[in-house]
C-alpha atoms as a PDB file:
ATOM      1  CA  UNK A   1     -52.623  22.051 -30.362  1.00  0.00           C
ATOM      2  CA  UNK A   2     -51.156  24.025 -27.251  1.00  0.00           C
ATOM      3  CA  UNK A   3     -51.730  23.979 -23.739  1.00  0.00           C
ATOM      4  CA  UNK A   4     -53.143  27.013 -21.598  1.00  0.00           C
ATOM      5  CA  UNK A   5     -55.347  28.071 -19.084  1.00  0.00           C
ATOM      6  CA  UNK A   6     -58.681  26.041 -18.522  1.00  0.00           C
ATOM      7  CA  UNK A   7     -61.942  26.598 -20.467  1.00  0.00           C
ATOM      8  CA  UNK A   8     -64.292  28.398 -18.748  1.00  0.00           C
ATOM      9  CA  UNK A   9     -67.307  26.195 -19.977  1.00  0.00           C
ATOM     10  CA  UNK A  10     -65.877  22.985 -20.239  1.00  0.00           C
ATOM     11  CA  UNK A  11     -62.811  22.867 -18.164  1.00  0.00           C
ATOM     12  CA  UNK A  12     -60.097  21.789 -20.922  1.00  0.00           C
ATOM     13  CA  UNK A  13     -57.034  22.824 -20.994  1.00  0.00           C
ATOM     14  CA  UNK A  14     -56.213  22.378 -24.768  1.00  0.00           C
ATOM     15  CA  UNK A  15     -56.631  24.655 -27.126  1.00  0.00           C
ATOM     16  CA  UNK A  16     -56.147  25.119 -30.785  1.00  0.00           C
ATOM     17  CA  UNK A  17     -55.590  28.266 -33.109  1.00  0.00           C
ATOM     18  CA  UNK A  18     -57.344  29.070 -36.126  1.00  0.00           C
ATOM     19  CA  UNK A  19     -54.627  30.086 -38.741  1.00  0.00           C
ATOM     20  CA  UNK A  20     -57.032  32.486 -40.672  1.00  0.00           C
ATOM     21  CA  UNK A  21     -58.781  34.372 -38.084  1.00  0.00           C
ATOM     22  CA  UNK A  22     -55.508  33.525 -35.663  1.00  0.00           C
ATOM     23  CA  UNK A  23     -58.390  33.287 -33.032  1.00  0.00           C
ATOM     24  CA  UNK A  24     -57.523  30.471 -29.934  1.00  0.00           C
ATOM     25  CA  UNK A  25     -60.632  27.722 -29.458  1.00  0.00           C
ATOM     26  CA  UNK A  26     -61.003  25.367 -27.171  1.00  0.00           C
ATOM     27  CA  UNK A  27     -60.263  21.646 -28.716  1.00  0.00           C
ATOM     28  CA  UNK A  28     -63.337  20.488 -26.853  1.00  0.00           C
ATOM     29  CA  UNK A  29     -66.266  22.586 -27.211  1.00  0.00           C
ATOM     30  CA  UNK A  30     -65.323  25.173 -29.605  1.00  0.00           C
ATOM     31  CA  UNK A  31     -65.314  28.050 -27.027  1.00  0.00           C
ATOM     32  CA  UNK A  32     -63.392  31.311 -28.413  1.00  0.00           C
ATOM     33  CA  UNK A  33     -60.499  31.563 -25.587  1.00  0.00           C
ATOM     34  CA  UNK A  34     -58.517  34.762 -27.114  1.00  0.00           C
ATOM     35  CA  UNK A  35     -58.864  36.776 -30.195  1.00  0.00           C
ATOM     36  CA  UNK A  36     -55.999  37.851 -32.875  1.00  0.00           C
ATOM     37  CA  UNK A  37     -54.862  41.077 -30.437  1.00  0.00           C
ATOM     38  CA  UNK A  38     -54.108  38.856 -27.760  1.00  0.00           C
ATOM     39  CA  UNK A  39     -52.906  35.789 -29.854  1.00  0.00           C
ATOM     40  CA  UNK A  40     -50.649  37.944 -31.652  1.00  0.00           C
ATOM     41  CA  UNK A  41     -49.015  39.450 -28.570  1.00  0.00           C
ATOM     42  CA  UNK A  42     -48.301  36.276 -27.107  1.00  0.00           C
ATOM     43  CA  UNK A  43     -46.848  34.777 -30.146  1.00  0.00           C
ATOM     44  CA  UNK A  44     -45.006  37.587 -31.206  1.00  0.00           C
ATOM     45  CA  UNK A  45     -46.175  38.789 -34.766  1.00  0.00           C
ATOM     46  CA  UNK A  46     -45.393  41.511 -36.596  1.00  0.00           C
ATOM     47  CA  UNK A  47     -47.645  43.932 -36.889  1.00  0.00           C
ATOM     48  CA  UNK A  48     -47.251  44.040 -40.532  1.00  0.00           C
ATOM     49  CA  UNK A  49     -47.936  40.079 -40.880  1.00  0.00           C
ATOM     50  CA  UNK A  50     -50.474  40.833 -37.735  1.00  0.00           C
ATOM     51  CA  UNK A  51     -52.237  43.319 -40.168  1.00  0.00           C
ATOM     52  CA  UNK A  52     -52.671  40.828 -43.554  1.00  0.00           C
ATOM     53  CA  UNK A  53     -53.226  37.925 -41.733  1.00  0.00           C
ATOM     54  CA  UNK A  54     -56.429  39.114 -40.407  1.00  0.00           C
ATOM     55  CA  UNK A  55     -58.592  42.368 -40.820  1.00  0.00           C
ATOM     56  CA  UNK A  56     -60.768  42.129 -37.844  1.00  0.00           C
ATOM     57  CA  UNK A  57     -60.437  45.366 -35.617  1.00  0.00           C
ATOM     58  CA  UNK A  58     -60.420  48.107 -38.489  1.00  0.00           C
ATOM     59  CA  UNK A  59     -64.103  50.233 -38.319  1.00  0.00           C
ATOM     60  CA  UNK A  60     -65.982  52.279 -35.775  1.00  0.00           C
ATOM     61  CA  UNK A  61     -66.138  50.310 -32.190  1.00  0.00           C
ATOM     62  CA  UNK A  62     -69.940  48.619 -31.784  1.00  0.00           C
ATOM     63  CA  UNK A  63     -71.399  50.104 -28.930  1.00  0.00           C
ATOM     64  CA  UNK A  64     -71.067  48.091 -25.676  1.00  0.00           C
ATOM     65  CA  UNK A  65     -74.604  47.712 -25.378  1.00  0.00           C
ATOM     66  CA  UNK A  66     -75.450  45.827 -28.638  1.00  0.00           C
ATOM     67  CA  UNK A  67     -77.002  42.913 -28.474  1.00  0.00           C
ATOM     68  CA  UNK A  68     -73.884  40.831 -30.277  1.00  0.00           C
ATOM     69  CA  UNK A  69     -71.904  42.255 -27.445  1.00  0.00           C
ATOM     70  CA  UNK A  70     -74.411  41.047 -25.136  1.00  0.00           C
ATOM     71  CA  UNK A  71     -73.850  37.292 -25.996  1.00  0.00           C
ATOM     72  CA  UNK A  72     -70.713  34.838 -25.677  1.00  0.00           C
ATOM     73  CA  UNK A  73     -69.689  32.651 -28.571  1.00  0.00           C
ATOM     74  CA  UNK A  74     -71.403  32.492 -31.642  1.00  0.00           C
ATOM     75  CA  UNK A  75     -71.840  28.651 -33.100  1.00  0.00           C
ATOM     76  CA  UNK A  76     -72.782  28.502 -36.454  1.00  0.00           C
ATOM     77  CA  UNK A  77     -71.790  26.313 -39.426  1.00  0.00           C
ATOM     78  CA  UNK A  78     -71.419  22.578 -40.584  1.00  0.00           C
ATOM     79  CA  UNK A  79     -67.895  22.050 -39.265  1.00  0.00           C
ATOM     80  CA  UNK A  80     -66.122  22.583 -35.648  1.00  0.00           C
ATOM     81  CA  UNK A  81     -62.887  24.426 -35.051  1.00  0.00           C
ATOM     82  CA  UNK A  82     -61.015  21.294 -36.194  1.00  0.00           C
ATOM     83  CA  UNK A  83     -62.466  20.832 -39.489  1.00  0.00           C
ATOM     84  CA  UNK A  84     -64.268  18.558 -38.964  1.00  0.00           C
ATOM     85  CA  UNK A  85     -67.914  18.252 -39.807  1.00  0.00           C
ATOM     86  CA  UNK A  86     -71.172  18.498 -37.051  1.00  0.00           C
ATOM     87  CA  UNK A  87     -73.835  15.834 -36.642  1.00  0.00           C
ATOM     88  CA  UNK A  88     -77.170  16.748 -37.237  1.00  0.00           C
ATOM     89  CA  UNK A  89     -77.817  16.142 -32.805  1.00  0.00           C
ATOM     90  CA  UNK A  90     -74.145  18.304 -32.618  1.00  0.00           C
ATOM     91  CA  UNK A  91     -75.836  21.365 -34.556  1.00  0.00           C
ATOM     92  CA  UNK A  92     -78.840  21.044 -32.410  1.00  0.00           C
ATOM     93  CA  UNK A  93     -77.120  21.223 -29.297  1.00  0.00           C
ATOM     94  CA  UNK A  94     -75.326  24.612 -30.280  1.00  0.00           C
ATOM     95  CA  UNK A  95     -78.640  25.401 -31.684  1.00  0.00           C
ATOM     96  CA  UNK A  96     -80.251  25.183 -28.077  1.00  0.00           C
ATOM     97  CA  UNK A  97     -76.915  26.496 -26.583  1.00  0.00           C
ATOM     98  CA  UNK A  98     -77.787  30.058 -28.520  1.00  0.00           C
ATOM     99  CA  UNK A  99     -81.399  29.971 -27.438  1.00  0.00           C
ATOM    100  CA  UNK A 100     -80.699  30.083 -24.348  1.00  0.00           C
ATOM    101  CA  UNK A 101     -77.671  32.443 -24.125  1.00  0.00           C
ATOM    102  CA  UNK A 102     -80.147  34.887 -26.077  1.00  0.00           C
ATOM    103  CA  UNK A 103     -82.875  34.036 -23.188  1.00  0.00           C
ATOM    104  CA  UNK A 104     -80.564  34.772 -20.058  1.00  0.00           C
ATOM    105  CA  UNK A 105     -79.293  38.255 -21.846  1.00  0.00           C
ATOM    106  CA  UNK A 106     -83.073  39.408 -22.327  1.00  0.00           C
ATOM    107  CA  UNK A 107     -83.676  38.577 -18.889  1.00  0.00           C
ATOM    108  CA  UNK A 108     -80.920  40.296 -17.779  1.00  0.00           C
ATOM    109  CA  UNK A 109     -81.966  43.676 -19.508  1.00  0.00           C
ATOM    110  CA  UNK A 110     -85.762  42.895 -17.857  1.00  0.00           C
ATOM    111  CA  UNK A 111     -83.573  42.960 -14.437  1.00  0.00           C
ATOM    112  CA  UNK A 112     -82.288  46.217 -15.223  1.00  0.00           C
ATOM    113  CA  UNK A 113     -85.317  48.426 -14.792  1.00  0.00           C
ATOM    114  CA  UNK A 114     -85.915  47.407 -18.238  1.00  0.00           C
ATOM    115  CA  UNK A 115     -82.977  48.682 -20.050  1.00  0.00           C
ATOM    116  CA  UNK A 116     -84.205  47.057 -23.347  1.00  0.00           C
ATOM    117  CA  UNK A 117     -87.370  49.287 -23.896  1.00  0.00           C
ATOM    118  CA  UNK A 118     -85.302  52.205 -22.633  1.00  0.00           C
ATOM    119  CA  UNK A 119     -82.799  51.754 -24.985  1.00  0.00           C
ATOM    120  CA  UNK A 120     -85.448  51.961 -27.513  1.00  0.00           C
ATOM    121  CA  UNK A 121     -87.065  55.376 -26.499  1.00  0.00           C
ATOM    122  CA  UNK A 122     -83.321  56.526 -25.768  1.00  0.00           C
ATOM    123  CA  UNK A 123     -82.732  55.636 -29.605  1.00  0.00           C
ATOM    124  CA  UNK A 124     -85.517  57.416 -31.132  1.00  0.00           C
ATOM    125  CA  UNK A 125     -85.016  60.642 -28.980  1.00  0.00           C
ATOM    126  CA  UNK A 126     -81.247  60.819 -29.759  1.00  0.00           C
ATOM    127  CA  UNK A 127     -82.453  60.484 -33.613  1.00  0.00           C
ATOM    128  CA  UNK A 128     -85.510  63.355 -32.764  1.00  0.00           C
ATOM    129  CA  UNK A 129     -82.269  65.195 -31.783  1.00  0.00           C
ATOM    130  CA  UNK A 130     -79.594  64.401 -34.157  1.00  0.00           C
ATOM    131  CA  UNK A 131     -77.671  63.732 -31.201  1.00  0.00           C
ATOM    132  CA  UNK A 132     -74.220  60.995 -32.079  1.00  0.00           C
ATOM    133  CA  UNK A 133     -73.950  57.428 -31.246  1.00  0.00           C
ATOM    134  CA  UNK A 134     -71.692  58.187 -28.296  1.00  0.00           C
ATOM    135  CA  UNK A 135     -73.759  60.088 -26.669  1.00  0.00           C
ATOM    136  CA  UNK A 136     -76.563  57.759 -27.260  1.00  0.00           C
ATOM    137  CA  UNK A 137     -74.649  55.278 -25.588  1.00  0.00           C
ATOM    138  CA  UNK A 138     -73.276  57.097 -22.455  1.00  0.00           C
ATOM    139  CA  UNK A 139     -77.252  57.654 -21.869  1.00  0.00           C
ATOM    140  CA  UNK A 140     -77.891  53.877 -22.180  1.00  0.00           C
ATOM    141  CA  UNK A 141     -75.060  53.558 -19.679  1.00  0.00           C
ATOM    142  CA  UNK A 142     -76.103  56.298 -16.923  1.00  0.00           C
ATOM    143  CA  UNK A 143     -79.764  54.813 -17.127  1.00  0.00           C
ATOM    144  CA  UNK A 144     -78.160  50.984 -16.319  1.00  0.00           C
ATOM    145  CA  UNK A 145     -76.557  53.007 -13.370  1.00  0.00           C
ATOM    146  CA  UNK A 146     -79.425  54.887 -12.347  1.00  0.00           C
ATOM    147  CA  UNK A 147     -81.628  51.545 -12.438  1.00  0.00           C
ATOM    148  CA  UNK A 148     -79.385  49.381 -10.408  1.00  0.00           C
ATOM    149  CA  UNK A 149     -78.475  51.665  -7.629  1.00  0.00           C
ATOM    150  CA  UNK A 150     -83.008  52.467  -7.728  1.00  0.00           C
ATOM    151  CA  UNK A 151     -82.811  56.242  -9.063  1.00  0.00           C
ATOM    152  CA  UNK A 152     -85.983  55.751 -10.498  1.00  0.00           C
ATOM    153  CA  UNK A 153     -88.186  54.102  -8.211  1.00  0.00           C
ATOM    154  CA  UNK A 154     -91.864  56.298  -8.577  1.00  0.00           C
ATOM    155  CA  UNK A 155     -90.271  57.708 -12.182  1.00  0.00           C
ATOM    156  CA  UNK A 156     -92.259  57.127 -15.567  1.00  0.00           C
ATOM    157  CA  UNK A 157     -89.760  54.945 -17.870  1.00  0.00           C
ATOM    158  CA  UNK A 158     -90.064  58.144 -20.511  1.00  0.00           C
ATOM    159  CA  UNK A 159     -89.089  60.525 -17.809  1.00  0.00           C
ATOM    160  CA  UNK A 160     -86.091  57.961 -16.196  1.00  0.00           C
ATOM    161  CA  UNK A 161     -84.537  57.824 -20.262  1.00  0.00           C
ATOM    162  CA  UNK A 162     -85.052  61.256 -20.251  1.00  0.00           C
ATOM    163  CA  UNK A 163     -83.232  62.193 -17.704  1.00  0.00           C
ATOM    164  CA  UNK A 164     -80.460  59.802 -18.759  1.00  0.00           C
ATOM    165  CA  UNK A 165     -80.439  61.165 -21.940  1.00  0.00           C
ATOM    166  CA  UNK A 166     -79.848  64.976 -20.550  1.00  0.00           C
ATOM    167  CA  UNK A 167     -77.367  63.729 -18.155  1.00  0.00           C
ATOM    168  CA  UNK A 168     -75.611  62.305 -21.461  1.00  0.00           C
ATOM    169  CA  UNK A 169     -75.385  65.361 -22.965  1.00  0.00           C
ATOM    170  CA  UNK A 170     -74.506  67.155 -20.142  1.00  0.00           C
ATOM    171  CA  UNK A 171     -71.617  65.235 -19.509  1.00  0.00           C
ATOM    172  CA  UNK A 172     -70.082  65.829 -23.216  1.00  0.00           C
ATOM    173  CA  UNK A 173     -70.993  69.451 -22.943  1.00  0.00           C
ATOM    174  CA  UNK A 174     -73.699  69.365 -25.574  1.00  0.00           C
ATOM    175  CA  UNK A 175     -76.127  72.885 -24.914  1.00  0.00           C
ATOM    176  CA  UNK A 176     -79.593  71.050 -25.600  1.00  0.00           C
ATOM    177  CA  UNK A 177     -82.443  72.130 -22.564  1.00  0.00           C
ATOM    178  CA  UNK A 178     -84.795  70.222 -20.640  1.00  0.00           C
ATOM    179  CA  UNK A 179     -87.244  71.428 -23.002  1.00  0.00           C
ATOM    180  CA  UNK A 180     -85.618  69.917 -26.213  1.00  0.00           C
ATOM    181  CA  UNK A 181     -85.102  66.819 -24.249  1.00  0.00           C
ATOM    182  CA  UNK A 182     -89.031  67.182 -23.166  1.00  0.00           C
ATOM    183  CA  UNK A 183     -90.051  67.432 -26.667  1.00  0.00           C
ATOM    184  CA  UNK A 184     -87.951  64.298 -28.180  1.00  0.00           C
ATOM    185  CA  UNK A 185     -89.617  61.881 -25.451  1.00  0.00           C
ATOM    186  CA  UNK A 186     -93.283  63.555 -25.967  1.00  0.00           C
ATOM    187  CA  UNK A 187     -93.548  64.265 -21.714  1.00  0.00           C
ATOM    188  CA  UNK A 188     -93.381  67.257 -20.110  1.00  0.00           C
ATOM    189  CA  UNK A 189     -90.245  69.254 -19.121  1.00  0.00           C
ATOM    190  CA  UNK A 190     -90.693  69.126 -15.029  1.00  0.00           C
ATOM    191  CA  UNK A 191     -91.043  65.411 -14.911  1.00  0.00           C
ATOM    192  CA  UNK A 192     -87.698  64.666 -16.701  1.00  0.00           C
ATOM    193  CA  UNK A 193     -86.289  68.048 -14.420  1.00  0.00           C
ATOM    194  CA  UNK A 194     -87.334  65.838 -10.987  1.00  0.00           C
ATOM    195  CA  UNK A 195     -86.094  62.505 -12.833  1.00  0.00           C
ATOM    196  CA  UNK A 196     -83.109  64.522 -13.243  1.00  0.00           C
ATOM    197  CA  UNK A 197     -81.786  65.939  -9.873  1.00  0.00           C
ATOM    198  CA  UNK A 198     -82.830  62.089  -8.439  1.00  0.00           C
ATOM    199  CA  UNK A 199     -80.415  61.158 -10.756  1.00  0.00           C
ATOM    200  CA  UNK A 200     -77.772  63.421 -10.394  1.00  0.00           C
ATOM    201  CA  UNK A 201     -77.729  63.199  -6.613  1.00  0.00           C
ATOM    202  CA  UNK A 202     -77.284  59.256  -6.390  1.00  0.00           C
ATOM    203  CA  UNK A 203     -74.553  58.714  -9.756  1.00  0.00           C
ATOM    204  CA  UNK A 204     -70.924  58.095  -8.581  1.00  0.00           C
ATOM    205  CA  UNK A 205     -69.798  61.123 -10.677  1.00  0.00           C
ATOM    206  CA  UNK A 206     -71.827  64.318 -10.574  1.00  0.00           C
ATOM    207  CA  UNK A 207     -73.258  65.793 -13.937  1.00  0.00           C
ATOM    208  CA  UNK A 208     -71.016  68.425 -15.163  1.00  0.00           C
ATOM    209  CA  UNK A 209     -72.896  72.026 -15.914  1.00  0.00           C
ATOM    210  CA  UNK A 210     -72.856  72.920 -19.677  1.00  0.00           C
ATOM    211  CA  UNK A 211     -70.573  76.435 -20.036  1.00  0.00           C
ATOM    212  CA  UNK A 212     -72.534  79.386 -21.328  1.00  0.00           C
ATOM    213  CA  UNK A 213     -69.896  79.913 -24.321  1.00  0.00           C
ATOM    214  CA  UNK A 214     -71.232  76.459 -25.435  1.00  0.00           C
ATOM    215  CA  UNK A 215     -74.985  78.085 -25.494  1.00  0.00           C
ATOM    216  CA  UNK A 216     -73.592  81.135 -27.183  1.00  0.00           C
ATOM    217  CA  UNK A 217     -72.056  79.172 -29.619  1.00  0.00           C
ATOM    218  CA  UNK A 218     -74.712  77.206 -30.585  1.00  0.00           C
ATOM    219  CA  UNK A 219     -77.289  80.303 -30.880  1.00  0.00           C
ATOM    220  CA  UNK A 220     -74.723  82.610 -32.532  1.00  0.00           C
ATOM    221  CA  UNK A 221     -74.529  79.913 -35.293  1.00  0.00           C
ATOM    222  CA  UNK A 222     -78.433  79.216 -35.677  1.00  0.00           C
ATOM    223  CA  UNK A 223     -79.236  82.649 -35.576  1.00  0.00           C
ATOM    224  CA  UNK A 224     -76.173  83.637 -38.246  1.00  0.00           C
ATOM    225  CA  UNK A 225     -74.756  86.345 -35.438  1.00  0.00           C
ATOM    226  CA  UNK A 226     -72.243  88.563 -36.843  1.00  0.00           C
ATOM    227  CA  UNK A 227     -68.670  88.474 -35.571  1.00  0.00           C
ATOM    228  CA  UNK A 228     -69.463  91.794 -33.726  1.00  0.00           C
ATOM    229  CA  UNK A 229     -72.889  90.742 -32.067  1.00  0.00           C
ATOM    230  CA  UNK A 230     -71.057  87.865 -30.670  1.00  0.00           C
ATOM    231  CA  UNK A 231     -68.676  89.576 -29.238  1.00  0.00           C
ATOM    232  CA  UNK A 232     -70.628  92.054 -27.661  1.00  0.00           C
ATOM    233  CA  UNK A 233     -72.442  89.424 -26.188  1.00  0.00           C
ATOM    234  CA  UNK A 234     -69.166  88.100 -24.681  1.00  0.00           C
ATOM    235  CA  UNK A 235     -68.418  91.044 -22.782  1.00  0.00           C
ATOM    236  CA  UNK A 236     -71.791  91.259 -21.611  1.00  0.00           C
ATOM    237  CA  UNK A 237     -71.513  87.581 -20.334  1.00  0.00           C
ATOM    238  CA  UNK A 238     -68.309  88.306 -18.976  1.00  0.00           C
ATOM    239  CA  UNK A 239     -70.113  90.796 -16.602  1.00  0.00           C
ATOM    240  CA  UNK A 240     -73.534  89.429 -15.526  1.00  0.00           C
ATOM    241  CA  UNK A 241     -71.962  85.948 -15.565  1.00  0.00           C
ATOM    242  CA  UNK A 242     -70.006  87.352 -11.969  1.00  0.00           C
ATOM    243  CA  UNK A 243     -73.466  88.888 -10.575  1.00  0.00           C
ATOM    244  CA  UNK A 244     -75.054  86.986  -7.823  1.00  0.00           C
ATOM    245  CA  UNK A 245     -78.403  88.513  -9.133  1.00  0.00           C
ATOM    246  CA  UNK A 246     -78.462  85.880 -12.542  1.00  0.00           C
ATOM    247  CA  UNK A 247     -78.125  82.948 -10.405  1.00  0.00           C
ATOM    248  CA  UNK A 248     -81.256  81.938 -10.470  1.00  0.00           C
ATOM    249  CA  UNK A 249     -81.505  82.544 -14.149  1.00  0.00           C
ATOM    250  CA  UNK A 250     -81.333  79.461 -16.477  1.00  0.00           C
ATOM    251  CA  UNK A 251     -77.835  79.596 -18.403  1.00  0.00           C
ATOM    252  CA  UNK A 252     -80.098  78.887 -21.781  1.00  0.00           C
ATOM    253  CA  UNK A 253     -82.099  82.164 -21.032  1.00  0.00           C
ATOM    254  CA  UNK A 254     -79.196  84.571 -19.901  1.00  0.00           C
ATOM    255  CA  UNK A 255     -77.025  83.745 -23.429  1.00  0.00           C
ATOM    256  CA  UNK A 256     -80.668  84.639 -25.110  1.00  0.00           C
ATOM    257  CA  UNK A 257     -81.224  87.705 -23.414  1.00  0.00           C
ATOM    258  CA  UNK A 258     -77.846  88.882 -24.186  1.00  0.00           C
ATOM    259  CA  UNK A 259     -78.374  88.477 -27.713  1.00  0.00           C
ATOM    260  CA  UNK A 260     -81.604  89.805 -27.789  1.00  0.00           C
ATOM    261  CA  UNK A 261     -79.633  93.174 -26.338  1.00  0.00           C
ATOM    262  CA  UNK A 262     -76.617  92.826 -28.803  1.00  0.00           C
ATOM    263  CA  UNK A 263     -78.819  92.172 -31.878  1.00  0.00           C
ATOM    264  CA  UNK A 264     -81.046  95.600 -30.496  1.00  0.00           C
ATOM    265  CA  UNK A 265     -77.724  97.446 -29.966  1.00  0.00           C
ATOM    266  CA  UNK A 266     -76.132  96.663 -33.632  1.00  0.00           C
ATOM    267  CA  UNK A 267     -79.485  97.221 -35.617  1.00  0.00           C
ATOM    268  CA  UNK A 268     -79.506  92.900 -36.424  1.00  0.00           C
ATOM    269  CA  UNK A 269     -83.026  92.932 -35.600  1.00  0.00           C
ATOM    270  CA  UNK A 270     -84.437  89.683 -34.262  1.00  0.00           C
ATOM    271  CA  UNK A 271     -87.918  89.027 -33.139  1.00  0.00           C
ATOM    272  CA  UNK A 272     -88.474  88.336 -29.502  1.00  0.00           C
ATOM    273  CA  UNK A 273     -90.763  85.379 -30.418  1.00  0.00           C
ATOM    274  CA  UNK A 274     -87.571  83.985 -32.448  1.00  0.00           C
ATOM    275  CA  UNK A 275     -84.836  83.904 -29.859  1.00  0.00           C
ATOM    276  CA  UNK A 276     -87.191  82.980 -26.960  1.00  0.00           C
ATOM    277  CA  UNK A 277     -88.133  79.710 -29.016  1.00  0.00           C
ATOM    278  CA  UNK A 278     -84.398  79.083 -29.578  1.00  0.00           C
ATOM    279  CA  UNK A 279     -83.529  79.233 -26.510  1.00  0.00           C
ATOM    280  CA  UNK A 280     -86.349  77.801 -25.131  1.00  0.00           C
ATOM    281  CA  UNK A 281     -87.816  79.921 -22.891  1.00  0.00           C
ATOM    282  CA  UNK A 282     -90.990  82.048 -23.416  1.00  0.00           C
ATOM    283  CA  UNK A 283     -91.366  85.241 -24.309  1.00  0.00           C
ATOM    284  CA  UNK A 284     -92.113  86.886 -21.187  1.00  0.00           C
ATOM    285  CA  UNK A 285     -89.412  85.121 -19.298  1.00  0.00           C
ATOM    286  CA  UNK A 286     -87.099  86.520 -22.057  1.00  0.00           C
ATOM    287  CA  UNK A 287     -88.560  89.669 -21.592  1.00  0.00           C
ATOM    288  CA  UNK A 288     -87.890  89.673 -17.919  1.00  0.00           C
ATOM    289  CA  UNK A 289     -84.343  88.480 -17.845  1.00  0.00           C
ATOM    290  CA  UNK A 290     -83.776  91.132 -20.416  1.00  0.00           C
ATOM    291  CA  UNK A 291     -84.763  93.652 -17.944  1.00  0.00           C
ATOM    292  CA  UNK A 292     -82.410  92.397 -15.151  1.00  0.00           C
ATOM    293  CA  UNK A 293     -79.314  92.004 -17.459  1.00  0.00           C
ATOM    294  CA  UNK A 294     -79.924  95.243 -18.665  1.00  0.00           C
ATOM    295  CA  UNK A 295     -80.077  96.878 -14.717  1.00  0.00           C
ATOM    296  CA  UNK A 296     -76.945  94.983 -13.785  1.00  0.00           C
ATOM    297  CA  UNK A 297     -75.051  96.074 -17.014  1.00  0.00           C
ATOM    298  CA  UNK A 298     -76.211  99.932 -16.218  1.00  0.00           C
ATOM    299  CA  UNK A 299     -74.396  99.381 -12.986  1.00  0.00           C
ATOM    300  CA  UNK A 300     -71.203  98.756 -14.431  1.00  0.00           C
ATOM    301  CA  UNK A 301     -70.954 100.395 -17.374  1.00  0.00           C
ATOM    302  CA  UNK A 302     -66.946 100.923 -16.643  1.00  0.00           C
ATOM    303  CA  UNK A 303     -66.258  96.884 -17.261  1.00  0.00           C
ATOM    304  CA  UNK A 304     -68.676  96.874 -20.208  1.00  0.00           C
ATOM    305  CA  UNK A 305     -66.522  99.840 -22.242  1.00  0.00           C
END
């Protein structure tokens, strides 16, 4: 048994440490006090002996808003951290204990704008979308933010997840639209777009923009671009990229119209219908911005040699 600091729960200052799971409980109520990371670095282990003793820590990290993250200490079994075994009114004490740990964490999610249901719709729209767990989870996260500081006071719950959800793959530069995003939640485009700029003006860090080589790449790989079609499209971005005429154009829409004019140029014929649907945009939007990158490139035909 060793000394340390006081329980949190019970106020003891005695402790005892599992020799298996090298975990540090409290000798009074069975509270986990320190796991084997911490354990091992105070009592100085090896990290070979570290590694044999115990193989907790090895795997993919759970996601920080799981719901075994969400609780404290888990009680279960016949016998306490002594050995020693639990009375039938002992087991339904703990019993109670983890009824109402699991209450207090659901009605802490309720609090949250009601971060459990979101989580849900955020879930099934990241699988619509084959987007990965991380992402899935930094969208859970910015929607937690967005709730507490009251982002989405007047906002549907679809279009509020939604616009968490682009945020999310904004910030880890993945080139998916407003549309896409639109589709996965089954809501129109303009409500998650308002949800959105709410959003992005009130988060402590600002929502990065997605590059327009990420778009490109993305396309160019879809559409099975040859090496020299991409490139062309390159130089052309280069160019109208530095126009103050394509500001206004969606970056999604500018990368298709490029290689709707590269594919024409090196006789890889694609369909209008096909590239405006890729890069979600309609046809005669497509066939506008066409138009305009094709005036501005006529202008400078020097830096497009």
């Amino acid at each position: 048994m060793e000394s340390g600091e006081r329980c949190p729960q019970c106020g003891s200052s005695h402790r005892v440490q599992d020799p298996k799971t090298l975990e540090a409980h409290c000798s009074e109520c069975g509270l986990v006090l320190a796991g084997p990371e911490m354990v091992n670095t105070i009592s100085g282990i090896s990290a070979e002996k570290r590694s044999s003793a115990s193989g907790r820590g090895v795997g993919p990290s759970s996601s920080q808003f799981s719901f075994k993250r969400s609780l404290g200490t888990s009680v279960g079994g016949l016998k306490d951290a002594h050995g020693r075994p639990l009375t039938q009114k002992v087991r339904s004490h703990y019993s109670h204990l983890g009824w109402m740990m699991r209450r207090e964490v659901t009605r802490s999610s309720q609090w949250r704008g009601g971060s459990s249901e979101a989580s849900e719709i955020i879930s099934r729209a990241s699988t619509h979308m084959m987007l990965p767990p991380v992402v899935r989870d930094e969208a859970e996260h910015i929607f937690q933010e967005g709730a507490v500081r009251g982002l989405f006071r007047g906002r549907s719950l679809n279009a509020s997840a939604g616009a968490a959800l682009y945020a999310a793959c904004r910030r880890y530069r993945l080139p998916h639209t407003l549309v896409e995003v639109s589709v996965a939640m089954g809501i129109r485009r303009w409500e998650i777009g308002r949800a959105f700029k709410t959003l992005n003006r009130g988060l402590s860090s600002k929502v990065p923009v997605v590059s327009l080589g990420a778009y490109l790449k993305r396309y160019s790989e879809e559409l099975a671009l040859s090496p020299a079609v991409r490139s062309t499209v390159e130089e052309m971005l280069d160019v109208a990229s530095k126009r103050p005429e394509v500001s206004g154009v969606s970056p999604h829409g500018l990368v298709a119209a490029l290689i709707y004019i590269a594919s024409e140029q090196h006789g890889e014929k694609k369909t209008r219908g096909e590239i405006a649907r890729l890069g979600s945009v309609t046809e005669m939007t497509l066939r506008t911005t066409t138009k305009l990158v094709e005036r501005l490139l006529k202008e400078t035909p020097s830096q497009t040699a």
